[in-house]
C-alpha atoms as a PDB file:
ATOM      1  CA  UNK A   1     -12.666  -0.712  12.640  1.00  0.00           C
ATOM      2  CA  UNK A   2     -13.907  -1.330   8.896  1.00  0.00           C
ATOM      3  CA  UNK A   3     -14.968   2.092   8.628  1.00  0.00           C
ATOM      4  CA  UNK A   4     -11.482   3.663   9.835  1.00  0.00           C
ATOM      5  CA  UNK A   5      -9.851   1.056   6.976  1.00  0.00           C
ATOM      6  CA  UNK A   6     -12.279   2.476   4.537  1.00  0.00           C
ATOM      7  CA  UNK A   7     -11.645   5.690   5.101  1.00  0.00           C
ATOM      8  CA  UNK A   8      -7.712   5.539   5.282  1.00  0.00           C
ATOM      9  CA  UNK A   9      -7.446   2.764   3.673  1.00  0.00           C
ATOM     10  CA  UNK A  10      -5.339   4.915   0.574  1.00  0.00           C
ATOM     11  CA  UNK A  11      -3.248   6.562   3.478  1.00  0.00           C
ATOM     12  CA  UNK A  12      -2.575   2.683   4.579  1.00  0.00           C
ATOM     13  CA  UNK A  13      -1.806   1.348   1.174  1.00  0.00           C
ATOM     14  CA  UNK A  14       0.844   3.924   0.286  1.00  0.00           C
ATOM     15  CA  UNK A  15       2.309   3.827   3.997  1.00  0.00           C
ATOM     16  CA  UNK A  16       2.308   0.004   3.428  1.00  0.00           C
ATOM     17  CA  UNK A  17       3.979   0.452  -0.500  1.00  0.00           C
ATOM     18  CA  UNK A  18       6.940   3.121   0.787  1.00  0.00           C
ATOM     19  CA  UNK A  19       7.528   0.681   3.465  1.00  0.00           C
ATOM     20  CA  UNK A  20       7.953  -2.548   1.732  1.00  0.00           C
ATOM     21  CA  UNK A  21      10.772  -2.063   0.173  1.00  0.00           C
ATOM     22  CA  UNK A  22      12.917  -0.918   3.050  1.00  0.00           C
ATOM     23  CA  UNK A  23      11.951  -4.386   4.775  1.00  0.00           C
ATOM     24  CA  UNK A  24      12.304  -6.029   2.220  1.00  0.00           C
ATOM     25  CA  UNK A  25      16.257  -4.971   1.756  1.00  0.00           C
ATOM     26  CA  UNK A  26      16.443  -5.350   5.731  1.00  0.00           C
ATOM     27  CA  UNK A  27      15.206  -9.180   5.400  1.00  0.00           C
ATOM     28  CA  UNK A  28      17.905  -9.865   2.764  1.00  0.00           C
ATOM     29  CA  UNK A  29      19.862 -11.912   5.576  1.00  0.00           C
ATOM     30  CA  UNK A  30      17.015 -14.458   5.836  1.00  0.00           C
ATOM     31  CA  UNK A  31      15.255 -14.593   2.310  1.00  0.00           C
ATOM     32  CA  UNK A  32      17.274 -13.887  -0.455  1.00  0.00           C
ATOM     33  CA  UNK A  33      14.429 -12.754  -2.699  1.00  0.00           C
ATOM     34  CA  UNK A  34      13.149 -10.662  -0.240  1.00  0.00           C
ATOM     35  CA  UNK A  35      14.370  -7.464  -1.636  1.00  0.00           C
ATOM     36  CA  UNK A  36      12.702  -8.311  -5.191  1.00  0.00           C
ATOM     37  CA  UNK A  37       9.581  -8.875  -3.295  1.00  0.00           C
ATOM     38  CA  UNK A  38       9.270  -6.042  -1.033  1.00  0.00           C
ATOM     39  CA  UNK A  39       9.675  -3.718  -4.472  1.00  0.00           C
ATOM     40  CA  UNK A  40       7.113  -5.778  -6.103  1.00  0.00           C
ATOM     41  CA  UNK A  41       4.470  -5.512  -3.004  1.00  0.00           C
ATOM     42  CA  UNK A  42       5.218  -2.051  -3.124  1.00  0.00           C
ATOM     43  CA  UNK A  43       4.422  -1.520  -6.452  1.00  0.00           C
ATOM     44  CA  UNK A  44       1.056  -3.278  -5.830  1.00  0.00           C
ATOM     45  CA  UNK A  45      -0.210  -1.251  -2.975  1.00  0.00           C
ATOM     46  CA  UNK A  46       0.527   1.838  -4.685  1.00  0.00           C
ATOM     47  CA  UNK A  47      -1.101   0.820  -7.615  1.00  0.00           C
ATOM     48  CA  UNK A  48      -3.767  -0.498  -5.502  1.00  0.00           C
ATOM     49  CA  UNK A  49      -3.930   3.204  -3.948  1.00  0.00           C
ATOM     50  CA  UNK A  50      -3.781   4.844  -6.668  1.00  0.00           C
ATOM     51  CA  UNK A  51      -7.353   2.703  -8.495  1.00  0.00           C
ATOM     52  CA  UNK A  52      -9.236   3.339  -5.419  1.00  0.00           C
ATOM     53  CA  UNK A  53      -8.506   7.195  -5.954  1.00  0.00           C
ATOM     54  CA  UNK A  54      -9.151   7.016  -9.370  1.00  0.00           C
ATOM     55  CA  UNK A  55     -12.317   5.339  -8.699  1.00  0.00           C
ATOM     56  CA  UNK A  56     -13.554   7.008  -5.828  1.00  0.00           C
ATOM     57  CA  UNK A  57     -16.542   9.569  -6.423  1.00  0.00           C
ATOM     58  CA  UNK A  58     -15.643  13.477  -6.506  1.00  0.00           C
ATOM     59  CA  UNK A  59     -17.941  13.792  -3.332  1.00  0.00           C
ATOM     60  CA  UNK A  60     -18.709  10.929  -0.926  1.00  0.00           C
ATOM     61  CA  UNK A  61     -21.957  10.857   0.485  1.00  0.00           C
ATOM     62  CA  UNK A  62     -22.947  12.515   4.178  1.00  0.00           C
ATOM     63  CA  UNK A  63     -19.435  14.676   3.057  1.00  0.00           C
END
């Protein structure tokens, strides 16, 4: 299981950051911050995505 998250887990992280934001707007009934914070968790996993491709090597080992 950790080496499926490792090897996805940029495909997870910018699944995860387009999603947030449409939950966030579709929790706006119960939290009324919600919205803000499904944008802002967003934000962070694509960031987040976006580092780990940035650091990642140009060829991974037993490639």
């Amino acid at each position: 299981m950790a080496e499926f998250i490792k090897k996805r887990s940029v495909v997870l992280l910018t699944l995860f950051g387009l999603a947030c934001p449409f939950i966030g707007m579709a929790l706006i009934d119960f939290y009324y911050y919600s919205s803000l914070i499904g944008w802002i968790a967003g934000f962070i996993s694509i960031v987040s995505a976006y580092i780990i491709v940035v650091r990642r090597p140009e060829t991974e080992p037993g490639a």
